[in-house]
PDB file of N, CA and C in Angstrom:
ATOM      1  N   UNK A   1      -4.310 -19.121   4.595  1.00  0.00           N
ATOM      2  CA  UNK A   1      -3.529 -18.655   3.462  1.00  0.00           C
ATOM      3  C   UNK A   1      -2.315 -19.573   3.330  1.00  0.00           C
ATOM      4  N   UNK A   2      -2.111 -20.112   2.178  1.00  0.00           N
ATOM      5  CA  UNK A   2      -0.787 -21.191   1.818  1.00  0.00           C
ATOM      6  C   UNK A   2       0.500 -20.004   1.919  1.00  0.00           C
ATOM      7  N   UNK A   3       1.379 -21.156   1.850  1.00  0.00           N
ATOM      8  CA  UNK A   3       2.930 -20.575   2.485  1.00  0.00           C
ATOM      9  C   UNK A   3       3.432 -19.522   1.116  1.00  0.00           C
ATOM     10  N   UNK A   4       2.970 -19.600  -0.008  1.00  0.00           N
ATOM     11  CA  UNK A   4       3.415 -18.640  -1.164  1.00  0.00           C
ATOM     12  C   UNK A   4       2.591 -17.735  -0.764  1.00  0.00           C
ATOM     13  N   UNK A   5       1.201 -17.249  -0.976  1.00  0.00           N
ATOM     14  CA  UNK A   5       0.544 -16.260  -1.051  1.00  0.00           C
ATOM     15  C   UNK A   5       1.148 -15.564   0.384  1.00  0.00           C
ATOM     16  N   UNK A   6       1.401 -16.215   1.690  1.00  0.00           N
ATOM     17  CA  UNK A   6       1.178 -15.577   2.981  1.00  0.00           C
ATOM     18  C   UNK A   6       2.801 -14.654   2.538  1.00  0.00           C
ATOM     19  N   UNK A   7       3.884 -15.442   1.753  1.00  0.00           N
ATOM     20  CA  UNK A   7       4.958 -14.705   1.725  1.00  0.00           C
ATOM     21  C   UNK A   7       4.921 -13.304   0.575  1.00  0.00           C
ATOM     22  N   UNK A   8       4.169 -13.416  -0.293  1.00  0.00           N
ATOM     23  CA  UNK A   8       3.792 -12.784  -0.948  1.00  0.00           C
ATOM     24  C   UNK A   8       2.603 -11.576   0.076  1.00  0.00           C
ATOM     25  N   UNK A   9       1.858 -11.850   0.703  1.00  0.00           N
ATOM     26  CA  UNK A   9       1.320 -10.892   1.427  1.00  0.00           C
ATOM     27  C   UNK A   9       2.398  -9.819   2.126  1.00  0.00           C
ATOM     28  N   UNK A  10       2.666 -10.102   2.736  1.00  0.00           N
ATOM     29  CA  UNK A  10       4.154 -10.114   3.327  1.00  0.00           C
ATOM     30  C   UNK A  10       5.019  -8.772   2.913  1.00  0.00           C
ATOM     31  N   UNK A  11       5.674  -8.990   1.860  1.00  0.00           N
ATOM     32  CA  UNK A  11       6.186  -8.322   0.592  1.00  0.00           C
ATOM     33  C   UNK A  11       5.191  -7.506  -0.062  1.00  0.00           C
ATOM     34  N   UNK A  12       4.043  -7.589   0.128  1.00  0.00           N
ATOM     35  CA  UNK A  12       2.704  -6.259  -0.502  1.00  0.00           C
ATOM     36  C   UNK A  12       2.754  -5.717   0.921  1.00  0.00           C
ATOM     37  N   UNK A  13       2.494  -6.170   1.959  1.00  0.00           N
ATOM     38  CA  UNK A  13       2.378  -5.150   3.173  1.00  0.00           C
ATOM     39  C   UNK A  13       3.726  -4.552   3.385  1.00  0.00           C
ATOM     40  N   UNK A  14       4.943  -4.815   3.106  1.00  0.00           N
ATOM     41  CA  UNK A  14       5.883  -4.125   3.172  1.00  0.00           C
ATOM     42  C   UNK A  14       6.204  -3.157   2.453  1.00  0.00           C
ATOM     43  N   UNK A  15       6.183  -3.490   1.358  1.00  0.00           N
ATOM     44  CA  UNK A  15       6.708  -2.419  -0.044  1.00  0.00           C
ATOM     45  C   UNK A  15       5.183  -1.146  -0.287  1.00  0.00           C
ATOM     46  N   UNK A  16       4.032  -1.909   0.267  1.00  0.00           N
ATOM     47  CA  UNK A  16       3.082  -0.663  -0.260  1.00  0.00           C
ATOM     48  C   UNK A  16       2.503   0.099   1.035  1.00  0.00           C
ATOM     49  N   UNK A  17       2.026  -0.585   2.129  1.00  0.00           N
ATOM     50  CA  UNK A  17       1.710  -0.003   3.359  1.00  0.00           C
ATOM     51  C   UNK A  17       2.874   0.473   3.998  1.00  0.00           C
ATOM     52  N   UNK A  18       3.912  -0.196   4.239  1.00  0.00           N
ATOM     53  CA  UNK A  18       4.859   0.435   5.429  1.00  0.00           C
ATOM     54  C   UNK A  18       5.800   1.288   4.764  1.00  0.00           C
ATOM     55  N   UNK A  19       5.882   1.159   3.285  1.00  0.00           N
ATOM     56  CA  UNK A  19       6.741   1.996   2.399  1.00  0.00           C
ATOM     57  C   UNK A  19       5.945   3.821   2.292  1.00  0.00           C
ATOM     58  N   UNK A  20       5.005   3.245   1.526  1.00  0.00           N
ATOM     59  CA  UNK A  20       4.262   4.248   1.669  1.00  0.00           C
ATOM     60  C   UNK A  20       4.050   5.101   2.421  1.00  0.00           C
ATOM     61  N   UNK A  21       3.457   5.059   3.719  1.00  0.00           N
ATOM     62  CA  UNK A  21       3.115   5.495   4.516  1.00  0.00           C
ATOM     63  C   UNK A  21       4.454   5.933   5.409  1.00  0.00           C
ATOM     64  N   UNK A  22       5.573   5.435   5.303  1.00  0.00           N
ATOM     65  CA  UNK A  22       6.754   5.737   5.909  1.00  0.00           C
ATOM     66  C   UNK A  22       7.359   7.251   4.320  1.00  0.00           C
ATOM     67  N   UNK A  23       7.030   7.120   3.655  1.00  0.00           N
ATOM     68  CA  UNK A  23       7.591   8.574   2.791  1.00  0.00           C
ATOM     69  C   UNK A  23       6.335   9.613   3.127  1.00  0.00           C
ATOM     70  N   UNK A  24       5.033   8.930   3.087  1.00  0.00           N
ATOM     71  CA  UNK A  24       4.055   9.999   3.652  1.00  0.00           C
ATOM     72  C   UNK A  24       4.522  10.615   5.144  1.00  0.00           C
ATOM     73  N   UNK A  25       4.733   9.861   5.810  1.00  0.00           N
ATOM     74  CA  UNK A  25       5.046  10.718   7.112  1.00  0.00           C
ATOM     75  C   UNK A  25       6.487  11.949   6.648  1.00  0.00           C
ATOM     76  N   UNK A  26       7.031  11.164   6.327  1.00  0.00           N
ATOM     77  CA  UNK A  26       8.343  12.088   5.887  1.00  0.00           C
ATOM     78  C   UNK A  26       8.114  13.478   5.089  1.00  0.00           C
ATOM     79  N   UNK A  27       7.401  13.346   4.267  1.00  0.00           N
ATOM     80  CA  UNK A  27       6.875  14.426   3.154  1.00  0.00           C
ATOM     81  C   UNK A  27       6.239  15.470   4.261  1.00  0.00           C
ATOM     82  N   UNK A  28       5.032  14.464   4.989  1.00  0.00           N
ATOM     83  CA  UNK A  28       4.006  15.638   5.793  1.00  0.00           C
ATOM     84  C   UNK A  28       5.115  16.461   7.007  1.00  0.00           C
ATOM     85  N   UNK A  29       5.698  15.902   7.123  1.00  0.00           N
ATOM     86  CA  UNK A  29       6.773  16.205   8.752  1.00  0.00           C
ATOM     87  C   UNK A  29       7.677  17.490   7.955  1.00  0.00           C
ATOM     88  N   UNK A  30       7.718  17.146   6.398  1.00  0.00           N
ATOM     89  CA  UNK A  30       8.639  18.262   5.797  1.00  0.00           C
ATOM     90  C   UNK A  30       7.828  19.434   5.330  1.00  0.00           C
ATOM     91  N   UNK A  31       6.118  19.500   5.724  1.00  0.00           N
ATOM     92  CA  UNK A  31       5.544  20.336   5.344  1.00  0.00           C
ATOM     93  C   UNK A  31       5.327  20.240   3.542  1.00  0.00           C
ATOM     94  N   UNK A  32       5.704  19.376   3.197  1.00  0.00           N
ATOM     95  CA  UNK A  32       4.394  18.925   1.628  1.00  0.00           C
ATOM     96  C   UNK A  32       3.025  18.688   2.343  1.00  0.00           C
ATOM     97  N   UNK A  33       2.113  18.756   1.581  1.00  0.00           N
ATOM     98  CA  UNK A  33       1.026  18.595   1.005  1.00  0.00           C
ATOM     99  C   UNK A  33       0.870  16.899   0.953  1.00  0.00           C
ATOM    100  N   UNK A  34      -0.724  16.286   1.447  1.00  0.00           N
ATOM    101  CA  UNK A  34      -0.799  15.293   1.158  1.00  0.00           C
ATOM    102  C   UNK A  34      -1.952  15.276  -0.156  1.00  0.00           C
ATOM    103  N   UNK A  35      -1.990  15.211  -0.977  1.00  0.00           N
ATOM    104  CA  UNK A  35      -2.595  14.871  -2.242  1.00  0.00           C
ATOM    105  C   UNK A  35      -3.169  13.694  -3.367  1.00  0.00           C
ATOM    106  N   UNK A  36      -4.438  13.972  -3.306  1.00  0.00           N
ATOM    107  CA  UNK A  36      -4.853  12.404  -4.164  1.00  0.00           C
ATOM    108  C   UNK A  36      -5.418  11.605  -3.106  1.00  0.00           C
ATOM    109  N   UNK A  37      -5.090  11.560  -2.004  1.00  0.00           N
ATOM    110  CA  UNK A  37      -5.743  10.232  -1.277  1.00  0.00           C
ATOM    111  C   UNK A  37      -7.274   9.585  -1.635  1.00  0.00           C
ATOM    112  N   UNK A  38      -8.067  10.544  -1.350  1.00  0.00           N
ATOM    113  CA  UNK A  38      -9.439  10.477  -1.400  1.00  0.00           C
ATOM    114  C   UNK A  38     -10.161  11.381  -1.850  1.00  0.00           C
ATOM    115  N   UNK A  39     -10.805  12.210  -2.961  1.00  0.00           N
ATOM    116  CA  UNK A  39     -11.302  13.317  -3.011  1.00  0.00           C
ATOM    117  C   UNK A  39     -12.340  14.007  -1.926  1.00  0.00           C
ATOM    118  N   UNK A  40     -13.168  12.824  -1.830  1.00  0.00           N
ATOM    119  CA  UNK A  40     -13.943  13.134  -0.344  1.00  0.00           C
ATOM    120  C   UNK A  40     -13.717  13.233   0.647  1.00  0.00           C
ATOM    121  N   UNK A  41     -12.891  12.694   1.003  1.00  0.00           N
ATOM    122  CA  UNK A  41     -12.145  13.423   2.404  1.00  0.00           C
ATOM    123  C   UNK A  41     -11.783  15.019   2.321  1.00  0.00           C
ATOM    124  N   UNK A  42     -12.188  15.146   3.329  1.00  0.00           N
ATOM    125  CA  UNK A  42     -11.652  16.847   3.514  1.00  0.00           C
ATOM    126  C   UNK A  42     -10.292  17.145   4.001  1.00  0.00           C
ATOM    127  N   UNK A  43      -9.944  16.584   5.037  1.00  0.00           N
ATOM    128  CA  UNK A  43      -8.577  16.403   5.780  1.00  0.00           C
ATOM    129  C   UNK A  43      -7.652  15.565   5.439  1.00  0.00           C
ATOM    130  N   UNK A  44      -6.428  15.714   5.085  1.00  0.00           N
ATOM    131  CA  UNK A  44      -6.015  13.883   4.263  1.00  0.00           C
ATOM    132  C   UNK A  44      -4.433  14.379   5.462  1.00  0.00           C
ATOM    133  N   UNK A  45      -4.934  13.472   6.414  1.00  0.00           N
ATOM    134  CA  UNK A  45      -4.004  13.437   7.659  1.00  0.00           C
ATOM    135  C   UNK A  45      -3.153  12.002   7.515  1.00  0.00           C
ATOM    136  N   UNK A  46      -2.027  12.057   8.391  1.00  0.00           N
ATOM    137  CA  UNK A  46      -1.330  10.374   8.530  1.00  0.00           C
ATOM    138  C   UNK A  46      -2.648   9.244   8.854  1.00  0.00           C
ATOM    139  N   UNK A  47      -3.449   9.630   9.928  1.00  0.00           N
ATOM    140  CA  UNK A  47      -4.375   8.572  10.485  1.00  0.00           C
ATOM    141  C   UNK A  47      -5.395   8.219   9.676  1.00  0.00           C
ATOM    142  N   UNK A  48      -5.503   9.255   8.723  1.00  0.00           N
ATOM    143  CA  UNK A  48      -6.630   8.709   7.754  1.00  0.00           C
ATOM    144  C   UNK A  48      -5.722   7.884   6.308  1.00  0.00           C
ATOM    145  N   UNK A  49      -4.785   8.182   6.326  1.00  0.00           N
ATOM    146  CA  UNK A  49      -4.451   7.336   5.761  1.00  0.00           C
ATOM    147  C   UNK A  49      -3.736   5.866   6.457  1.00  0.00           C
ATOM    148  N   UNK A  50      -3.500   5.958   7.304  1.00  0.00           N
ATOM    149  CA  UNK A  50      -3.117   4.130   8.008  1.00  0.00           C
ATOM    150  C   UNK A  50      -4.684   3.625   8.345  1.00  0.00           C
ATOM    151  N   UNK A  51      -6.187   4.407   8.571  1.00  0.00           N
ATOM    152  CA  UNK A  51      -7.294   3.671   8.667  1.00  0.00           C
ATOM    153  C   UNK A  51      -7.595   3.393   7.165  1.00  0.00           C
ATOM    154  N   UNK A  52      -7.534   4.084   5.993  1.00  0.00           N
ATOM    155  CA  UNK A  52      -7.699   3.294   4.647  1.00  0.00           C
ATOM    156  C   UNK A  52      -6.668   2.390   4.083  1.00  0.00           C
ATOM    157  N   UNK A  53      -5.421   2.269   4.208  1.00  0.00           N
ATOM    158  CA  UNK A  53      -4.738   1.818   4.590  1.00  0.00           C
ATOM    159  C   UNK A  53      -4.998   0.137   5.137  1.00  0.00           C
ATOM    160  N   UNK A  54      -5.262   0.584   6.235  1.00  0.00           N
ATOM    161  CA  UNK A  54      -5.819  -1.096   6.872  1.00  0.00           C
ATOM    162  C   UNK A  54      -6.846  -1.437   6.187  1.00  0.00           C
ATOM    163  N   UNK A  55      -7.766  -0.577   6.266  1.00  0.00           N
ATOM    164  CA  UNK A  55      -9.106  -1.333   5.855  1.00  0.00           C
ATOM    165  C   UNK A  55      -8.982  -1.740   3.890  1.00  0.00           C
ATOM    166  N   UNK A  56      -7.809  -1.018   3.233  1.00  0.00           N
ATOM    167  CA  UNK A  56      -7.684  -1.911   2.146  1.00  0.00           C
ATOM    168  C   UNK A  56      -6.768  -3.438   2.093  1.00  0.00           C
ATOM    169  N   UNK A  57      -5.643  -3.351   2.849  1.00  0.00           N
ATOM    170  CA  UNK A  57      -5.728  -4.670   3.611  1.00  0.00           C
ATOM    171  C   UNK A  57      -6.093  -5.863   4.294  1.00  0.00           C
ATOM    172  N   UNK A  58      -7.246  -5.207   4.558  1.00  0.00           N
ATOM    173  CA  UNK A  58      -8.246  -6.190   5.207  1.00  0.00           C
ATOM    174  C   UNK A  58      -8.753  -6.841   4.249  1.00  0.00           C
ATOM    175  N   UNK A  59      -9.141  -6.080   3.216  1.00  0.00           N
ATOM    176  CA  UNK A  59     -10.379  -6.667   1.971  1.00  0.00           C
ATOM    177  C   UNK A  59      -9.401  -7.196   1.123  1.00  0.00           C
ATOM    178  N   UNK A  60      -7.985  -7.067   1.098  1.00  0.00           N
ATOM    179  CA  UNK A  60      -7.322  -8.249   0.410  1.00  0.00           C
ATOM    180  C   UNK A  60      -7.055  -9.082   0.773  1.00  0.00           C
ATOM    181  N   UNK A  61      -6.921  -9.496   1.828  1.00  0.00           N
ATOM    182  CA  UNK A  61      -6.118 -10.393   3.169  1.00  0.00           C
ATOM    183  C   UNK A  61      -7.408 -11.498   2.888  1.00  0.00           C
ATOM    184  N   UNK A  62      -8.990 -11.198   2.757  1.00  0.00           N
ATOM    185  CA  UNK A  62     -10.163 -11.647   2.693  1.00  0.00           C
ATOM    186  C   UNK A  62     -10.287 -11.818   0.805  1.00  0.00           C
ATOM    187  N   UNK A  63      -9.753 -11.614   0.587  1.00  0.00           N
ATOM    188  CA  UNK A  63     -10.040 -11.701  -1.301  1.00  0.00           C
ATOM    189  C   UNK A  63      -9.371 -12.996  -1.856  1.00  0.00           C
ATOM    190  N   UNK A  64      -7.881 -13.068  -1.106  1.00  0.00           N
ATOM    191  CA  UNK A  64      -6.848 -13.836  -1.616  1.00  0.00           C
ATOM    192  C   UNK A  64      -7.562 -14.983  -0.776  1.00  0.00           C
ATOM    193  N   UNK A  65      -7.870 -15.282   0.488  1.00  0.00           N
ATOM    194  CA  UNK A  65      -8.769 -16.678   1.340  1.00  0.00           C
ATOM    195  C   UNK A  65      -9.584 -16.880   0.408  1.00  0.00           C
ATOM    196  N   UNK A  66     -10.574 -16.204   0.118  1.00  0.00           N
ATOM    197  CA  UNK A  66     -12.246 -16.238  -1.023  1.00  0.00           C
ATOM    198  C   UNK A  66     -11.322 -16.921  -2.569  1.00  0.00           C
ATOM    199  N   UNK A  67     -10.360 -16.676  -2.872  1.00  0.00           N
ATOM    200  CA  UNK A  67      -9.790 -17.238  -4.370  1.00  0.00           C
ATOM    201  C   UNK A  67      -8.969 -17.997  -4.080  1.00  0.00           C
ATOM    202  N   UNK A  68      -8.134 -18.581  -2.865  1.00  0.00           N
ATOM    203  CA  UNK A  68      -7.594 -19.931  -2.513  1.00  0.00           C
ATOM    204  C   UNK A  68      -8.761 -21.047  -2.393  1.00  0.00           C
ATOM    205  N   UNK A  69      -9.958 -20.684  -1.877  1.00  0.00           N
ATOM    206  CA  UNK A  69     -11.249 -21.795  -1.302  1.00  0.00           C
ATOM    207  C   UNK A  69     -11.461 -22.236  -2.781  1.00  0.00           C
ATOM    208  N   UNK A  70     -11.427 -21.184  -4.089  1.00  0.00           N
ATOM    209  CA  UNK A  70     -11.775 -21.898  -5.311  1.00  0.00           C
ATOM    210  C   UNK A  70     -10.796 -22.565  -6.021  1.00  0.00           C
ATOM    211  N   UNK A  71      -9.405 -22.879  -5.113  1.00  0.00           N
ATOM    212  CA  UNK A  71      -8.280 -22.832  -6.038  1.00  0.00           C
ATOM    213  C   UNK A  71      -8.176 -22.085  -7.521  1.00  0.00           C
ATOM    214  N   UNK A  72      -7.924 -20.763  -6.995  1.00  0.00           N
ATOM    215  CA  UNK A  72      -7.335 -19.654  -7.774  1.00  0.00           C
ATOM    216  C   UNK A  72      -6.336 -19.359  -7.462  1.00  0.00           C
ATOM    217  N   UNK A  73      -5.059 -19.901  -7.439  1.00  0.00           N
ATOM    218  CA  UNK A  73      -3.977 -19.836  -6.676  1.00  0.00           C
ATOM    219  C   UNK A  73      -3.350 -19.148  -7.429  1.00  0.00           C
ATOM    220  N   UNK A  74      -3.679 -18.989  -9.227  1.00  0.00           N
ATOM    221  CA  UNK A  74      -2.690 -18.374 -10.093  1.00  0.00           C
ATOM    222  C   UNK A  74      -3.068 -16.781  -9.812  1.00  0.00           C
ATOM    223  N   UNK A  75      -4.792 -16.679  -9.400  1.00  0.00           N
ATOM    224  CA  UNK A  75      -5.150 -14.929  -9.107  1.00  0.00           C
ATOM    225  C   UNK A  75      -4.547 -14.754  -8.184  1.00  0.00           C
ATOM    226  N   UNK A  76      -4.144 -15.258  -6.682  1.00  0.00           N
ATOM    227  CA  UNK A  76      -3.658 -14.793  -5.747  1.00  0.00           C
ATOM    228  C   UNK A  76      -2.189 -14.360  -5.991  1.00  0.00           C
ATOM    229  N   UNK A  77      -1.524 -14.874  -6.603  1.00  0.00           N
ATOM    230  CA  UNK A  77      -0.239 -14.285  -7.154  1.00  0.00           C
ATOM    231  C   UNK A  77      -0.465 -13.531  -7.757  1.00  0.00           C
ATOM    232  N   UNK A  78      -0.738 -13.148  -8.675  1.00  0.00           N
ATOM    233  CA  UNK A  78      -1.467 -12.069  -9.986  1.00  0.00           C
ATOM    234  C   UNK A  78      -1.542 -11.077  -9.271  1.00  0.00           C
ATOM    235  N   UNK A  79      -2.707 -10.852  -8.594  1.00  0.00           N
ATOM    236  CA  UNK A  79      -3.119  -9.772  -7.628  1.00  0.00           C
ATOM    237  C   UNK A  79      -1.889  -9.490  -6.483  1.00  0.00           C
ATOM    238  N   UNK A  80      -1.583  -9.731  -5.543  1.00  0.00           N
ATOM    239  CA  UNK A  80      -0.613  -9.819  -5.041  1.00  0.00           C
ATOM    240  C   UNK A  80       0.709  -9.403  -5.669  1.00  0.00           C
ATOM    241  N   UNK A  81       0.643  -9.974  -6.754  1.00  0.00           N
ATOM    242  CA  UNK A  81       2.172  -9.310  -7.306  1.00  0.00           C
ATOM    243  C   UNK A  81       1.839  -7.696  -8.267  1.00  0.00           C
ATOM    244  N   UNK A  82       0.777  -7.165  -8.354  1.00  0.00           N
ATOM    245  CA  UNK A  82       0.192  -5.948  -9.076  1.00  0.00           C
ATOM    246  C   UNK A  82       0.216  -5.525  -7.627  1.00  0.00           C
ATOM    247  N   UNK A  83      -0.047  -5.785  -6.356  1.00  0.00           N
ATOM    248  CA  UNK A  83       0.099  -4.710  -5.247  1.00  0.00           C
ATOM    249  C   UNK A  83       1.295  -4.259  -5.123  1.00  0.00           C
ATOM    250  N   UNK A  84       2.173  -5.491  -5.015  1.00  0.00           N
ATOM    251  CA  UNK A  84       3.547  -5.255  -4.422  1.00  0.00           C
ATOM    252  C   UNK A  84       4.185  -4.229  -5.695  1.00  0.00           C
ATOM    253  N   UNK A  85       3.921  -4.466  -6.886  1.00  0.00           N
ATOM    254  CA  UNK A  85       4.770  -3.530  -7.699  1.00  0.00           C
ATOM    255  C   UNK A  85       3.902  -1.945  -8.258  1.00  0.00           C
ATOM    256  N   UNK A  86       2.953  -1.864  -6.868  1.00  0.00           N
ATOM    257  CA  UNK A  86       2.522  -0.398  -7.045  1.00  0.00           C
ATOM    258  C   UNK A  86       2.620   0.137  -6.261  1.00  0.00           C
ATOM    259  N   UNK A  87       3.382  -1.174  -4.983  1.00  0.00           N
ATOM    260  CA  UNK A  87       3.906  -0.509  -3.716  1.00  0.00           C
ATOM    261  C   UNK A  87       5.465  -0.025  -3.901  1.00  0.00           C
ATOM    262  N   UNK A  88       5.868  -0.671  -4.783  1.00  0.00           N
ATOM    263  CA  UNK A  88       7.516  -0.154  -4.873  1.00  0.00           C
ATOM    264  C   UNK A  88       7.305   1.022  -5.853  1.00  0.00           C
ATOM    265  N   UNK A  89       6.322   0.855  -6.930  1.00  0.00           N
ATOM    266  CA  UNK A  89       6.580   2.394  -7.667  1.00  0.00           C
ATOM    267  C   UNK A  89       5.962   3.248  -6.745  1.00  0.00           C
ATOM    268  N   UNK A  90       4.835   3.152  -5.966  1.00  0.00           N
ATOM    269  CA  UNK A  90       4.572   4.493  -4.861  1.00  0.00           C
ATOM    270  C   UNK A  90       5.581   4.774  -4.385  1.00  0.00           C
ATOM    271  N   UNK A  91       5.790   3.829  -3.559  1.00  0.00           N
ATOM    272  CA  UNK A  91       7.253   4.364  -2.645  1.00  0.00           C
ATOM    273  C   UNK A  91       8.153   4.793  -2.978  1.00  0.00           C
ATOM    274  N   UNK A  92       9.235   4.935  -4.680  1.00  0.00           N
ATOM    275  CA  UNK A  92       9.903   4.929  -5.221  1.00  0.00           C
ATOM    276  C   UNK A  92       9.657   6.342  -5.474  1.00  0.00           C
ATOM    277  N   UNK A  93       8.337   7.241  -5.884  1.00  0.00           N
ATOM    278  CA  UNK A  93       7.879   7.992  -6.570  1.00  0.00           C
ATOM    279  C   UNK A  93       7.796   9.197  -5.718  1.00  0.00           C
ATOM    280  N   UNK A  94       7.015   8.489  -4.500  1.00  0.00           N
ATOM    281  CA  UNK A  94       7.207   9.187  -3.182  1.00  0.00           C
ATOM    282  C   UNK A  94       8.567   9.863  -2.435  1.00  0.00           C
ATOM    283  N   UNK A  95       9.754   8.825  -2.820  1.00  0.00           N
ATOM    284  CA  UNK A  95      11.025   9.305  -2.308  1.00  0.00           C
ATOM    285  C   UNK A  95      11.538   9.996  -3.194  1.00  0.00           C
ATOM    286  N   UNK A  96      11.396   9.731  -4.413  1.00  0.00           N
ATOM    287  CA  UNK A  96      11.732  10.780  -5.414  1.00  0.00           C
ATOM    288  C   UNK A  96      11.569  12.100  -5.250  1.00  0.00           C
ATOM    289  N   UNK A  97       9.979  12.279  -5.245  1.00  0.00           N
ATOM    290  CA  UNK A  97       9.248  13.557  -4.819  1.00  0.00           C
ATOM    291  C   UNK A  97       9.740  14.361  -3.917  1.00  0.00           C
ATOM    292  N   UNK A  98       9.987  13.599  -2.473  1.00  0.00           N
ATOM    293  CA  UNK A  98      10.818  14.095  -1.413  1.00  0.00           C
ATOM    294  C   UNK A  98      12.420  14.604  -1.712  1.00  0.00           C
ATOM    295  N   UNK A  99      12.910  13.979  -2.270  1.00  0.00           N
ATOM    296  CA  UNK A  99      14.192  14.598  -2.343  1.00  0.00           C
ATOM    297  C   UNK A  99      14.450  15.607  -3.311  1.00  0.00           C
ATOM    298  N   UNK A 100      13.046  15.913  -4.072  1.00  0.00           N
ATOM    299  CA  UNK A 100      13.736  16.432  -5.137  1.00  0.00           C
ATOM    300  C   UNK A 100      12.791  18.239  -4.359  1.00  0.00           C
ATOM    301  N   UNK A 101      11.965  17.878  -3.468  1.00  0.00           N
ATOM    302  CA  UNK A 101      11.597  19.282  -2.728  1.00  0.00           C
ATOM    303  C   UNK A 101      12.578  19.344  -1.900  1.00  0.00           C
ATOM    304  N   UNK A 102      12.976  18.446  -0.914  1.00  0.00           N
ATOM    305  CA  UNK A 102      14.217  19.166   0.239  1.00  0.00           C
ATOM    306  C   UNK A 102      15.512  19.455  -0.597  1.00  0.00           C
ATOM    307  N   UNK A 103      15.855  19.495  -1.627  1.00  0.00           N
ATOM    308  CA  UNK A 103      16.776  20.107  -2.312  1.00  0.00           C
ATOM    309  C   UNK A 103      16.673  21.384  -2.287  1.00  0.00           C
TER     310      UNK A 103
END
């Protein structure tokens, strides 16, 4: 992975996995409800969400390599920058949510 996309990875694993999943713990620890994850899942626990979680990471981490080999360097930003800014509105939406129940 070139030095833009890897910093750009970077900044999507921060703002959408560790963001995320850091207001999910918070919410579940405050006794909310976890909701939406997966319909098929029956249980929508912290661990099932850091194993989908990774494993949607994985298949991007492998998407953005597969569209650098064709020099698609403009999709790897593209994509990459649509994660990162659905990781800041999750997270954003998420803390919202939270503060506006522990009130």
């Amino acid at each position: 992975m070139n030095q833009n996309n890897t910093q750009l990875y970077v900044l999507a694993f921060i703002f959408y996995f560790i963001g995320d999943l850091t207001t999910t713990y918070i919410a579940i620890n405050n006794g909310m409800p976890e909701k939406g994850l997966i319909q098929i899942l029956e249980s929508h626990t912290f661990t099932t969400m850091i194993v989908v979680k990774t494993i949607f990471f994985t298949v991007l981490y492998f998407l953005i390599v597969f569209f650098e080999k064709r020099n698609n360097n403009y999709l790897c930003g593209a994509i990459l920058g649509l994660i990162i800014g659905m990781g800041i509105t999750v997270t954003w939406i998420n803390a919202l949510t939270i503060l506006e129940y522990l009130k």
